[in-house]
Every structure is written in C-alpha cells, then in structure tokens.
C-alpha atoms as a PDB file:
ATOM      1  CA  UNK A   1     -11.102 -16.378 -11.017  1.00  0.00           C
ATOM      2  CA  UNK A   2      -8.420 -13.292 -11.637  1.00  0.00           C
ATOM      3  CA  UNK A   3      -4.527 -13.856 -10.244  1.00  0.00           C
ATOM      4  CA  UNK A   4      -5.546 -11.481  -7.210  1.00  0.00           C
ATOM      5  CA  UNK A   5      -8.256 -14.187  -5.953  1.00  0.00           C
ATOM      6  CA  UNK A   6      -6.319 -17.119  -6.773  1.00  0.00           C
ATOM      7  CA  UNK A   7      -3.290 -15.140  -4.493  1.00  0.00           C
ATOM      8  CA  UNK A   8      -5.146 -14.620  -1.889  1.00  0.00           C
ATOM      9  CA  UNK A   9      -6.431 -18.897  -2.013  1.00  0.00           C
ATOM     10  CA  UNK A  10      -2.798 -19.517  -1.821  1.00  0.00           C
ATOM     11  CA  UNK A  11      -1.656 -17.436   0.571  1.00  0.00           C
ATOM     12  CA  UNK A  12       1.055 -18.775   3.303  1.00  0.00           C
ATOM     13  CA  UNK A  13       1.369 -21.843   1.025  1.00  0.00           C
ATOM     14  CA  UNK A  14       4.781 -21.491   2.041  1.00  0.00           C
ATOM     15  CA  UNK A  15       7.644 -19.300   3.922  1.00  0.00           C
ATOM     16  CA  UNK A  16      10.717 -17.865   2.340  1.00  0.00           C
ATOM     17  CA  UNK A  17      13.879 -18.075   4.084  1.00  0.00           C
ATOM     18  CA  UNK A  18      17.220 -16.469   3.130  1.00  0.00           C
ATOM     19  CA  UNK A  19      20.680 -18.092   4.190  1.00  0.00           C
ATOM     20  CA  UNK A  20      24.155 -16.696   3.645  1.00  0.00           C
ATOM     21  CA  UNK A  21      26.141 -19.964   2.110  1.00  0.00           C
ATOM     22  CA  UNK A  22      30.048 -20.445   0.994  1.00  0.00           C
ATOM     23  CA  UNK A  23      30.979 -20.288  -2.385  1.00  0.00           C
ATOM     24  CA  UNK A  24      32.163 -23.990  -2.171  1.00  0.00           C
ATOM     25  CA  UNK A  25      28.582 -25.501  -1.078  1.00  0.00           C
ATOM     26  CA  UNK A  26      26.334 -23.582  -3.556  1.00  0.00           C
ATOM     27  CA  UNK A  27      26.599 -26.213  -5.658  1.00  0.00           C
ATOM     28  CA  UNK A  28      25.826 -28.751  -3.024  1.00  0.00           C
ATOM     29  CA  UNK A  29      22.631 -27.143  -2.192  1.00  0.00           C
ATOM     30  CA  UNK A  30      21.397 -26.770  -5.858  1.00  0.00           C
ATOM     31  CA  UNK A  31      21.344 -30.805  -5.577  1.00  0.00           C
ATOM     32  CA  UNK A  32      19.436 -30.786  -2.228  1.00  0.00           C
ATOM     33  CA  UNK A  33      16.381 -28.111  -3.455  1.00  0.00           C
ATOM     34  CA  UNK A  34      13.829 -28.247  -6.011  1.00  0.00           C
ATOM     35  CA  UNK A  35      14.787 -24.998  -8.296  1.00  0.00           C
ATOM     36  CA  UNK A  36      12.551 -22.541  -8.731  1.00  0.00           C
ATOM     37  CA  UNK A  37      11.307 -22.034 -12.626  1.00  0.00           C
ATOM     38  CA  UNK A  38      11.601 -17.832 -11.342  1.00  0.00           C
ATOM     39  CA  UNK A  39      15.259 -17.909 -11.598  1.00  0.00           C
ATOM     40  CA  UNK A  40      18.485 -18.499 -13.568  1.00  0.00           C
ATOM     41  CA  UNK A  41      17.402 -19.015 -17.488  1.00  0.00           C
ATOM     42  CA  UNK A  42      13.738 -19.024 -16.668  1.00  0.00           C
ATOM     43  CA  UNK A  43      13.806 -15.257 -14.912  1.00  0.00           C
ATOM     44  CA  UNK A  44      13.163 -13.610 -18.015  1.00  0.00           C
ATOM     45  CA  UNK A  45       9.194 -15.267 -18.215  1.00  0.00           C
ATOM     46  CA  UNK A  46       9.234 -13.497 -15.413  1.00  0.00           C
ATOM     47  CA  UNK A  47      10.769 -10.207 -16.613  1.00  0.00           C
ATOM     48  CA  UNK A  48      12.827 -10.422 -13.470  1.00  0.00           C
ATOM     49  CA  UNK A  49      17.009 -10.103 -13.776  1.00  0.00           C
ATOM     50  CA  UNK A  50      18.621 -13.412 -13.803  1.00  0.00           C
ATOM     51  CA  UNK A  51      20.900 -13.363 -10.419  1.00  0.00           C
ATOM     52  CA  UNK A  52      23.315 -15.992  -9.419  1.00  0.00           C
ATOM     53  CA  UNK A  53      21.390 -16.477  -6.006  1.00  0.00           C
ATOM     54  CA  UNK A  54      20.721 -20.065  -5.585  1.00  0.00           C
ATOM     55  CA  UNK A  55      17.044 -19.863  -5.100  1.00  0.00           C
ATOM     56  CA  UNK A  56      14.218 -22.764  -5.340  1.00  0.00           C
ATOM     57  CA  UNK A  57      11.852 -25.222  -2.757  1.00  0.00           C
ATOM     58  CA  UNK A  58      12.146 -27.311  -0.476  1.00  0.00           C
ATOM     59  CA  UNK A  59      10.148 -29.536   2.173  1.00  0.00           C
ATOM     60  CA  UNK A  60       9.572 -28.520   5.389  1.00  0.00           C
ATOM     61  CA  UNK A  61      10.758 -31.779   7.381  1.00  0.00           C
ATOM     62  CA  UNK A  62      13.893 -31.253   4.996  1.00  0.00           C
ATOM     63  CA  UNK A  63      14.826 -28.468   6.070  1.00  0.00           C
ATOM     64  CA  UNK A  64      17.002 -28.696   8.990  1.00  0.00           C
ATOM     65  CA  UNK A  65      19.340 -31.622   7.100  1.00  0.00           C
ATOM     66  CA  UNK A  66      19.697 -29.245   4.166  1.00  0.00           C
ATOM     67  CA  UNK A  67      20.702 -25.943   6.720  1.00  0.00           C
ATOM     68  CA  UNK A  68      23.307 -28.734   8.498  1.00  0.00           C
ATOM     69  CA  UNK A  69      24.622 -30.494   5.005  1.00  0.00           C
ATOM     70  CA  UNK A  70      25.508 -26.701   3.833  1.00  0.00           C
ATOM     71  CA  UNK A  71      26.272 -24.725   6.608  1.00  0.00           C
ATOM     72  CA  UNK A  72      23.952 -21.947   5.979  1.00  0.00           C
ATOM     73  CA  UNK A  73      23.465 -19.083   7.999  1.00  0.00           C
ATOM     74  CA  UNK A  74      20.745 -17.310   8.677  1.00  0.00           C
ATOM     75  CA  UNK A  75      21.281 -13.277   9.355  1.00  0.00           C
ATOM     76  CA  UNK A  76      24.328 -13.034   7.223  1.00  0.00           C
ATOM     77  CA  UNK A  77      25.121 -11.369   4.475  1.00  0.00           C
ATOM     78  CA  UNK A  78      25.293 -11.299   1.645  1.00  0.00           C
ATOM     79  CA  UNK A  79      22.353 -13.843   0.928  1.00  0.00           C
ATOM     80  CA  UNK A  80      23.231 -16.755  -1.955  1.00  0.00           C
ATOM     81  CA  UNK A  81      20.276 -18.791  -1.008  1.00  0.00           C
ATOM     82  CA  UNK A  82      16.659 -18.236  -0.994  1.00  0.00           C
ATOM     83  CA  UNK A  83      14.322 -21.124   0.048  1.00  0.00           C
ATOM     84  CA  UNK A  84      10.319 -21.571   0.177  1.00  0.00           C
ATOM     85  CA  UNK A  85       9.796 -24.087   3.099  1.00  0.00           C
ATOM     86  CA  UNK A  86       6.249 -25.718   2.713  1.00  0.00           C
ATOM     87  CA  UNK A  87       4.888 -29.034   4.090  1.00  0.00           C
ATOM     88  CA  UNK A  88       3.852 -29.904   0.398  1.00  0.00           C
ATOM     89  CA  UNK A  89       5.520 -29.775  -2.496  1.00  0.00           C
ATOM     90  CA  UNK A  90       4.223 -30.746  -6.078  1.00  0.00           C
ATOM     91  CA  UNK A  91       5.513 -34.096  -7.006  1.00  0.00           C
ATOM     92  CA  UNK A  92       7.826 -34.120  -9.584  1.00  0.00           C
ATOM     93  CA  UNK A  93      11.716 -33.861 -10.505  1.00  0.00           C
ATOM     94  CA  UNK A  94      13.569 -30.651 -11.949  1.00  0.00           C
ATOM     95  CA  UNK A  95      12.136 -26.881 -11.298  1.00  0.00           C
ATOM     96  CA  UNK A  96       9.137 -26.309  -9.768  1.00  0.00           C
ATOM     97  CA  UNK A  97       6.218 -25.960 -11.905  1.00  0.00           C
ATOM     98  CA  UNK A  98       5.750 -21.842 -13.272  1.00  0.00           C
ATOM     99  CA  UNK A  99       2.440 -21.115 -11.647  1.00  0.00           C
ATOM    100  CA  UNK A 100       3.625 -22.324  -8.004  1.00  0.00           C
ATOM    101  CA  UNK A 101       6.533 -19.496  -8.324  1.00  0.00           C
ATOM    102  CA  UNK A 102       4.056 -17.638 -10.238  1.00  0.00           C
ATOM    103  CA  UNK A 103       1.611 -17.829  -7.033  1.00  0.00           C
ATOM    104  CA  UNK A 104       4.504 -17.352  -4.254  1.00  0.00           C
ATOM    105  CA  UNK A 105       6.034 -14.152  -6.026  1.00  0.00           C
ATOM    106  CA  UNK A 106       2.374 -12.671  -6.512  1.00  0.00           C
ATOM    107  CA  UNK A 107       2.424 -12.417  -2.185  1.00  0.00           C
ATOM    108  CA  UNK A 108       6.280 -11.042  -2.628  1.00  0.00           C
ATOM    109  CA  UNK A 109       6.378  -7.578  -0.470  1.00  0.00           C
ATOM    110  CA  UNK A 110       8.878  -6.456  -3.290  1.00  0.00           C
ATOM    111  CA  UNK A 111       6.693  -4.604  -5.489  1.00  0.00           C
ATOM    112  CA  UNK A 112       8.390  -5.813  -9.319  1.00  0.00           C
ATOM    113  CA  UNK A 113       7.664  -9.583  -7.713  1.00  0.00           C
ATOM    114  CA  UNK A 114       4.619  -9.589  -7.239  1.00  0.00           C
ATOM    115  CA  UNK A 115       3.886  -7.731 -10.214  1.00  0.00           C
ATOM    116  CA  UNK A 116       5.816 -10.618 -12.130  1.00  0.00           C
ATOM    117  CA  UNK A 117       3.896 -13.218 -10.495  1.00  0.00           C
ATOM    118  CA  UNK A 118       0.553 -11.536 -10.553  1.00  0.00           C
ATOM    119  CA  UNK A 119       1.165 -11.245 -14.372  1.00  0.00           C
ATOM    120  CA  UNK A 120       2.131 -14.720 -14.789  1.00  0.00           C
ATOM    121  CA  UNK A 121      -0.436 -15.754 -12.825  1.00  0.00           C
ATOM    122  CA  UNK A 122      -3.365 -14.049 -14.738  1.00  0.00           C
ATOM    123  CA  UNK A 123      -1.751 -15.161 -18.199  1.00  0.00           C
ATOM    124  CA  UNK A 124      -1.797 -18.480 -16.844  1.00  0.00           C
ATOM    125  CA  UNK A 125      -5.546 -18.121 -16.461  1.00  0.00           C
ATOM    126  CA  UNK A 126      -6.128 -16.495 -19.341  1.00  0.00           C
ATOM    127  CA  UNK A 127      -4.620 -19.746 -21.005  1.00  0.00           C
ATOM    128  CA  UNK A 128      -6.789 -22.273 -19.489  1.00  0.00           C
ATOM    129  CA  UNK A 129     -10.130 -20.111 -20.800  1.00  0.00           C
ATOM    130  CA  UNK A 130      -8.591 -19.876 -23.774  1.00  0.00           C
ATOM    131  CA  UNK A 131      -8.321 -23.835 -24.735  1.00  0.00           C
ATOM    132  CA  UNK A 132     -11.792 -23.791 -23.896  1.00  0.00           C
ATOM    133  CA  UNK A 133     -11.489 -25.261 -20.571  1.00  0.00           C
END
C-alpha cells in the first residue's frame, strides 16, 4: 500500500465546505468543530503556512445547527472557515487525528495540498513497516 492507493480507498470520505463568518463568532465555531491537526501550530508537519482560517471537521447531521449558531455564509468572501462534512467522524476529543487530514488534503485540487498530504500520508506508511508491523 503507497499514499496514492490508500487516496484513492478514501476518496469522498468527506466534502469541504467554505463559509464567510464574523470576526465575533470565529471563536464560537472553533468550540462547535473538531480542528483539523493541518492547521494553526500543526501546519508546519505539513509544510503548509499557518493561516488564521478557522478550519477543522465536523458531522454531517451537525451541520446545519453549526451554519445557524454562527451565521455563516456560504459564497462570501473572504472565507474564515473551512469545514469537512462527513457522516463519520473518528471518535475522539481535540484535533482530528494527522492521517485523516493527511488523507483529505492528498484529494485537495490545490496542488502544494495534496502534495502535503500525499507526503504525510506515505511517511505515515513508511512508519507502520518500519515498527515491524
């Protein structure tokens, strides 16, 4: 198993929606999601630039309570929040574990994303053989 075959196993896992959101209810919404482990301090694993987009996961039938609680907008600009919708979500508190954003950045269309993820992705692998697994 390489990152490109594992990618393509965990395709359309989940969706990635962008919101416009005020100032005043970022923080609100950092509460409501499951951060991804991609962004703020944890971007640089990633080689990616650390941006103060709220960005991270959240359940499907959350969704629409989250959108309502925070007013976001969809269409607007300039984006603040970035959320992957998917009907499951690993269980577990605080960000989301590094090879789920590893795997949804590898199927980014922006080319230094998916190279991040594929990356992380194949060290991840690399890893596991290692340890003799």
């Amino acid at each position: 198993m390489d990152a490109e075959n594992l990618t393509r196993l965990t395709r359309r896992r989940s969706t990635t929606i962008e919101y416009w959101c005020r100032d005043s209810n970022l923080g609100k919404i950092r509460q409501l999601i499951r951060p991804s482990s991609a962004t703020g301090e944890m971007a640089d694993t990633f080689h990616l630039a650390s941006t103060d987009m709220v960005e991270g996961y959240v359940a499907a039938d959350a969704l629409i309570d989250i959108v309502q609680q925070c007013r976001l907008k969809q269409g607007v600009v300039p984006v603040r929040v970035r959320l992957r919708v998917s009907d499951s979500l690993p269980v577990g508190d605080g960000t989301m574990p590094i090879a789920v954003c590893a795997a949804d950045l590898a199927e980014s269309i922006d080319p230094r994303e998916r190279q991040a993820g594929l990356s992380v992705l194949q060290q991840l692998i690399d890893d596991y053989h290692h340890k003799g697994n």
